[in-house]
Protein backbone atom coordinates (compact mmCIF):
# COMPACT_ATOMS: atom_id res chain seq x y z
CA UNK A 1 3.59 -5.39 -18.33
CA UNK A 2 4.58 -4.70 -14.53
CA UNK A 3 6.90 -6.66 -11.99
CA UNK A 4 4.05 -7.19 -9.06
CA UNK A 5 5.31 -7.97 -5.45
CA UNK A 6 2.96 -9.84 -3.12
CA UNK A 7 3.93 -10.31 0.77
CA UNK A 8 1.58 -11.37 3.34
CA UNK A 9 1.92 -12.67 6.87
CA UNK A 10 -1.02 -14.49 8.51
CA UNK A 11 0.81 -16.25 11.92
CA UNK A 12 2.56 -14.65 14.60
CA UNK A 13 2.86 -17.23 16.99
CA UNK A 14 6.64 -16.25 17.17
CA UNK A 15 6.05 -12.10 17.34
CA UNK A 16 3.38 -13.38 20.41
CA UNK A 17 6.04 -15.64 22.11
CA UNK A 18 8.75 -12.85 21.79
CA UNK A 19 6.16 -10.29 23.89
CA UNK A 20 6.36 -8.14 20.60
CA UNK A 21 2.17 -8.36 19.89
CA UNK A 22 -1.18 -9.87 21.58
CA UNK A 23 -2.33 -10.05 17.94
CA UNK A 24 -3.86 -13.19 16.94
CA UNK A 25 -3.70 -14.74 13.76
CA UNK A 26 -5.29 -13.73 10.70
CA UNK A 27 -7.50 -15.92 8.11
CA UNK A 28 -8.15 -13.25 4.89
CA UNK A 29 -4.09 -12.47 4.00
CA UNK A 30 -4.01 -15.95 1.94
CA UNK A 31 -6.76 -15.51 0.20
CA UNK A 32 -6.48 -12.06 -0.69
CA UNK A 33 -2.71 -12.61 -1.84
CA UNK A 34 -3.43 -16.17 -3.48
CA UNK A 35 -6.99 -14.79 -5.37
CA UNK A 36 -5.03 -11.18 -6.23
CA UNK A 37 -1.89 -12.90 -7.80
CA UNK A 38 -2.68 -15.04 -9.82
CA UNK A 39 -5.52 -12.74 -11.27
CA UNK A 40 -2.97 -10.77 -12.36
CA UNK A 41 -0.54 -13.74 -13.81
CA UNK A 42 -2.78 -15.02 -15.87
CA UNK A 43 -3.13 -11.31 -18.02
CA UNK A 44 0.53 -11.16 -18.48
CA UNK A 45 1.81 -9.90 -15.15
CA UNK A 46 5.22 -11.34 -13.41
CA UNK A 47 4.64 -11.70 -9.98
CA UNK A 48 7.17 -12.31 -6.86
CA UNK A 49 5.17 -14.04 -3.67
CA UNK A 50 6.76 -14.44 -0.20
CA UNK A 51 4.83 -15.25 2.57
CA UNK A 52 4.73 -15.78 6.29
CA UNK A 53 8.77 -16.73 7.70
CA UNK A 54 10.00 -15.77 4.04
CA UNK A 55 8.47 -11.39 4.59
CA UNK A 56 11.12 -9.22 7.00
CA UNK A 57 10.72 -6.04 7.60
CA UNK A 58 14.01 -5.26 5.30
CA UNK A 59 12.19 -5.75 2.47
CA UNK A 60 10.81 -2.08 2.85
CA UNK A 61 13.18 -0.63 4.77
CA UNK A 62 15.32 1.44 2.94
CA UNK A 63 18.80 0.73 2.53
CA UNK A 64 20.43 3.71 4.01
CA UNK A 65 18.51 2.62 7.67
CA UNK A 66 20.00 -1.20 7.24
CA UNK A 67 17.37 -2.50 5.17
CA UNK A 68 17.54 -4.01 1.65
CA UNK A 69 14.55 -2.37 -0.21
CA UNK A 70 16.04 -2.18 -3.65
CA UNK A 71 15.94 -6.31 -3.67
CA UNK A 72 12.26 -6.49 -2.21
CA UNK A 73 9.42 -3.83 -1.93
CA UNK A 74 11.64 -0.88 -4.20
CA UNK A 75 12.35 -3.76 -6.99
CA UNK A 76 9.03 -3.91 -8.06
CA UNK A 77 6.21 -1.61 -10.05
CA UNK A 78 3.89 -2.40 -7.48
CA UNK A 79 3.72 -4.28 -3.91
CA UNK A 80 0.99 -5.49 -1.92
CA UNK A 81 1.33 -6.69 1.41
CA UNK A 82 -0.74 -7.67 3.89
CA UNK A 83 -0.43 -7.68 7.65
CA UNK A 84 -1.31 -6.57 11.14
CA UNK A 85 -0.62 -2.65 11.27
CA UNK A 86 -0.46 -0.04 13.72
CA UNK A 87 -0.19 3.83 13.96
CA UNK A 88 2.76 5.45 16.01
CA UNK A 89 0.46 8.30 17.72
CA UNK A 90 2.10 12.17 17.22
CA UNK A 91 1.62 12.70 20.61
CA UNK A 92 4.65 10.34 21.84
CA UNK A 93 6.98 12.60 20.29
CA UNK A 94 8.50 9.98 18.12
CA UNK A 95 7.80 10.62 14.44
CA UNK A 96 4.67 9.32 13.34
CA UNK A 97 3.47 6.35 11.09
CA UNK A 98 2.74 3.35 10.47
CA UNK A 99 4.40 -0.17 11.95
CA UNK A 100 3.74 -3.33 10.00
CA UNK A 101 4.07 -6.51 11.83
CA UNK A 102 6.07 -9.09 10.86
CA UNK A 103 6.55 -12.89 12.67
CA UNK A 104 10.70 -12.58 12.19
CA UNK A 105 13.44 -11.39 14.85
CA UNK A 106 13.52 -8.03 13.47
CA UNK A 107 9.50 -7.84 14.03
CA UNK A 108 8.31 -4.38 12.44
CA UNK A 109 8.65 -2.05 9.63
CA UNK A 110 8.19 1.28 10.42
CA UNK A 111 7.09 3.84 7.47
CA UNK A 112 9.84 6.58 8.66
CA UNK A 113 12.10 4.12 7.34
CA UNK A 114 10.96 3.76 3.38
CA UNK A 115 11.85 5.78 0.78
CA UNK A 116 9.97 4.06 -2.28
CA UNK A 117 11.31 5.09 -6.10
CA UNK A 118 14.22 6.17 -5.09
CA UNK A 119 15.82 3.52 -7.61
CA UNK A 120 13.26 4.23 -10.14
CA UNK A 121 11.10 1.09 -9.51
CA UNK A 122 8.35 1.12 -7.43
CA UNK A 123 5.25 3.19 -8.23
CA UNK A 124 2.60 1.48 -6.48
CA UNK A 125 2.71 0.76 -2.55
CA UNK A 126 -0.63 -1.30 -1.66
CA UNK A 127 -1.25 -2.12 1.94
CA UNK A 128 -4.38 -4.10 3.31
CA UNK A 129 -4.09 -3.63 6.75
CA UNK A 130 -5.69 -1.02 9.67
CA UNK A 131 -4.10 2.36 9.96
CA UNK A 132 -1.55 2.74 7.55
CA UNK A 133 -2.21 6.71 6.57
CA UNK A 134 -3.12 9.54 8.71
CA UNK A 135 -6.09 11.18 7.11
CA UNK A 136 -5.67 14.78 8.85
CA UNK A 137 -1.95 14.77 8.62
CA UNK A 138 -1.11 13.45 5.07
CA UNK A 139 1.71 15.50 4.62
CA UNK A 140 3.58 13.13 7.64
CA UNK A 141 3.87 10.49 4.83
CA UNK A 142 6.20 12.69 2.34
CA UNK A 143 9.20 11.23 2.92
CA UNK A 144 7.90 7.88 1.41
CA UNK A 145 7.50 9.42 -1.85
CA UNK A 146 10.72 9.55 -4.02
CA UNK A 147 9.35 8.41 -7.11
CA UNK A 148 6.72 6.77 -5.89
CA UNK A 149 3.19 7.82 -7.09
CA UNK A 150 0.41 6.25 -4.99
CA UNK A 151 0.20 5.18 -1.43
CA UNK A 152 -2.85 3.05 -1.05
CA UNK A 153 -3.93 2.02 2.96
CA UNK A 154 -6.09 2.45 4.92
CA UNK A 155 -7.12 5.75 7.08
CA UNK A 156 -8.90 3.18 9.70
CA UNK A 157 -9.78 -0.40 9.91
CA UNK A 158 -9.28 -2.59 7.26
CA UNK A 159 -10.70 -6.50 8.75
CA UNK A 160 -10.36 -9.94 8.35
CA UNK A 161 -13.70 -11.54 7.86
CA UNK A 162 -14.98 -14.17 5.35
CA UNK A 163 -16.23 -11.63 3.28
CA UNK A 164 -13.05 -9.74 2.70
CA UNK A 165 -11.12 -13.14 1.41
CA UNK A 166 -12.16 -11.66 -2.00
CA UNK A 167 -10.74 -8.35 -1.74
CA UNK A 168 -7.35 -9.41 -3.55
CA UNK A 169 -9.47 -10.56 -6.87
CA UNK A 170 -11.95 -7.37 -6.57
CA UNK A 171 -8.92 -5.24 -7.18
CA UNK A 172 -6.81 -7.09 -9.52
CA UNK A 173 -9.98 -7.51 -12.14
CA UNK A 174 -10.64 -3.39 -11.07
CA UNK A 175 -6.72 -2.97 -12.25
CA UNK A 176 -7.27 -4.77 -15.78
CA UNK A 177 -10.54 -3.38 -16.18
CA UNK A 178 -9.34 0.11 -16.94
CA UNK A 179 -9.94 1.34 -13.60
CA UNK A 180 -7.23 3.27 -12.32
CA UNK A 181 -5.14 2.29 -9.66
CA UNK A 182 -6.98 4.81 -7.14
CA UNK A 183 -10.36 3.28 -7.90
CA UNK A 184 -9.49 -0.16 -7.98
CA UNK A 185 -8.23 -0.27 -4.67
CA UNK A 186 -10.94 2.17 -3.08
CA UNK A 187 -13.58 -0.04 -4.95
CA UNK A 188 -11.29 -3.40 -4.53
CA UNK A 189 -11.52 -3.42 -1.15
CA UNK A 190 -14.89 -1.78 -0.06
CA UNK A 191 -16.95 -4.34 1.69
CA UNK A 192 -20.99 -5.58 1.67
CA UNK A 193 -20.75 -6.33 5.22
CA UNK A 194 -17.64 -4.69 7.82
CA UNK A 195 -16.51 -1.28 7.02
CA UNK A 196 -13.33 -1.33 5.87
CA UNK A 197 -11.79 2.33 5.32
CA UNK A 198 -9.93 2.77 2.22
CA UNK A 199 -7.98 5.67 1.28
CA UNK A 200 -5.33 6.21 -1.22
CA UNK A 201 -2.46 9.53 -1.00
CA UNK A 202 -0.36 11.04 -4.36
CA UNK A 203 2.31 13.65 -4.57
CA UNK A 204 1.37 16.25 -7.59
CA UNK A 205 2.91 18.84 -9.51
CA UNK A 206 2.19 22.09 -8.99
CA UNK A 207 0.23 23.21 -12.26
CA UNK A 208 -2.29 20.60 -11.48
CA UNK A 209 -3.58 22.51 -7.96
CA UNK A 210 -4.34 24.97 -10.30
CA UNK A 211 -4.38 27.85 -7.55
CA UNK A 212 -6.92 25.48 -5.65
CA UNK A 213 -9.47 24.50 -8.47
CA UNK A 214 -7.71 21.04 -8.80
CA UNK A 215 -7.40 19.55 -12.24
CA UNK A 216 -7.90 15.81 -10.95
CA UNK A 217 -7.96 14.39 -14.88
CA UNK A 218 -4.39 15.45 -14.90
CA UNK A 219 -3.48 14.34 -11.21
CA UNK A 220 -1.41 10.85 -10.62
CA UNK A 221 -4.00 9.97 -8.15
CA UNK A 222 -6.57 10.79 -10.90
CA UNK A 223 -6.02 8.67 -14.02
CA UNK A 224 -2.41 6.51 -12.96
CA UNK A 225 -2.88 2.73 -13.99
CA UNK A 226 -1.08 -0.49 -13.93
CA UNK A 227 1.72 -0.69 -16.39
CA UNK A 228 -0.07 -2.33 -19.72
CA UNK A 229 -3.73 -1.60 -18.30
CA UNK A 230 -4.22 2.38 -19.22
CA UNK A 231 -2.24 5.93 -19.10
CA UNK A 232 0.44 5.73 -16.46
CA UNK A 233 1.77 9.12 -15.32
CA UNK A 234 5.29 10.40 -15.40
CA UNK A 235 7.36 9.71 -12.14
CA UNK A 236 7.53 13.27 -10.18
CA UNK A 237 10.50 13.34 -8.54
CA UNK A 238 10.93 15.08 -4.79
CA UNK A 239 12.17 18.72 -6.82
CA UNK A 240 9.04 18.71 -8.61
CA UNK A 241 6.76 17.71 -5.66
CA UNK A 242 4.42 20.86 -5.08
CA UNK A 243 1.27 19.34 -2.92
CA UNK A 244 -0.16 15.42 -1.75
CA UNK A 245 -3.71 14.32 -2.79
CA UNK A 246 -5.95 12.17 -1.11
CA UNK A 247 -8.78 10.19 -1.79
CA UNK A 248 -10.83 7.97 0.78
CA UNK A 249 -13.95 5.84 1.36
CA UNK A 250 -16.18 5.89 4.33
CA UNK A 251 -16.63 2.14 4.66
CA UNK A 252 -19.06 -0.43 3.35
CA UNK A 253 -20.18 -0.79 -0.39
CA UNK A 254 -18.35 1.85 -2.54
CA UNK A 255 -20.67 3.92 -4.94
């Protein structure tokens, strides 16, 4: 069965008061973390919860740029975390991401800063918030991957509406339904009424490009699932990395 991390951070009055956002508060993150986790509990899964004042942005940030990963966000098979996000344009000459926003002194996590799997441990990064990959420039997110196998965000707006409160549940039940990880997140958190933007990114080994006529049944994107829920593929470390995949959803009901 897998170690599941669940963050989330609804307030910012701090982050405001600071001059570090004009976001405002958020009403979905509890639900979707409180309706996802214990979904998963109850069919065997451990789960580690912090929310609000207890997330920082060192719990992704890898250690070797002052964070403390390997206790947090690296500890775990997968982690979900939910938050206000924004995408450092290319054209500021700073190297582009995503920035999380947190409502602690240190205030953001910036992707440039993660390597996931580089302990071994996590396989699954899951983030509901808007912006998190760059559709057109995928390849931007590479350094993330060390072991890690999928990258699920968003490649445009993810909301917070009453309708999305569900989101959490929809993909945990998708997880131990057989659904692979891909699909229950693109599926999980498709909405009936805003249009969020799923999209979900892989490293692959070579052999599976297959000179361009992909061989997606053998892909990690393609058929990885939750640890004790289906077939979970091999890690592929950085030598053996040969190309990314992708996978997105163009908003509204998925089908």
């Amino acid at each position: 069965m897998a170690l599941i991390g669940v963050e989330y951070v609804d307030n910012f009055a701090d982050a405001r008061a600071a001059g570090e956002t004009t976001a405002q508060d958020l009403s979905c993150p509890y639900y979707i973390a409180n309706w996802f986790a214990p979904t998963l509990a109850a069919a065997g899964h451990t789960i580690i919860e912090h929310a609000n004042k207890g997330v920082y942005s060192f719990h992704m940030t890898d250690t070797k740029f002052g964070g403390d990963d390997t206790h947090f966000a690296d500890s775990v098979d997968l982690f979900l975390i939910i938050t206000h996000v924004n995408y450092e344009p290319r054209d500021t000459g700073a190297q582009p991401g995503c920035r999380l926003l947190f409502d602690n002194y240190d205030w953001h996590s910036y992707s440039k800063h993660w390597r996931f799997g580089d302990g071994c441990n996590l396989e699954r990064l899951l983030i509901y918030g808007c912006h998190t990959i760059d559709r057109d420039h995928v390849l931007d997110h590479l350094p993330v991957f060390k072991r890690l196998h999928l990258f699920c965000g968003a490649y445009g707006n993810m909301y917070d509406s009453w309708t999305t409160d569900d989101v959490g549940e929809d993909t945990a039940n998708n997880l131990l339904s057989g659904n692979t990880v891909c699909d229950s997140w693109g599926d999980g958190v498709s909405d009936w009424l805003v249009s969020n933007h799923p999209m979900v990114i892989s490293v692959e080994l070579q052999w599976t490009y297959n000179n361009g006529d992909v061989l997606w049944e053998e892909t990690t994107i393609g058929c990885d699932h939750l640890w004790g829920e289906g077939y979970t593929f091999p890690d592929i470390t950085p030598a053996d990395q040969y190309w990314m995949a992708s996978m997105w959803w163009d908003g509204g009901i998925y089908g």
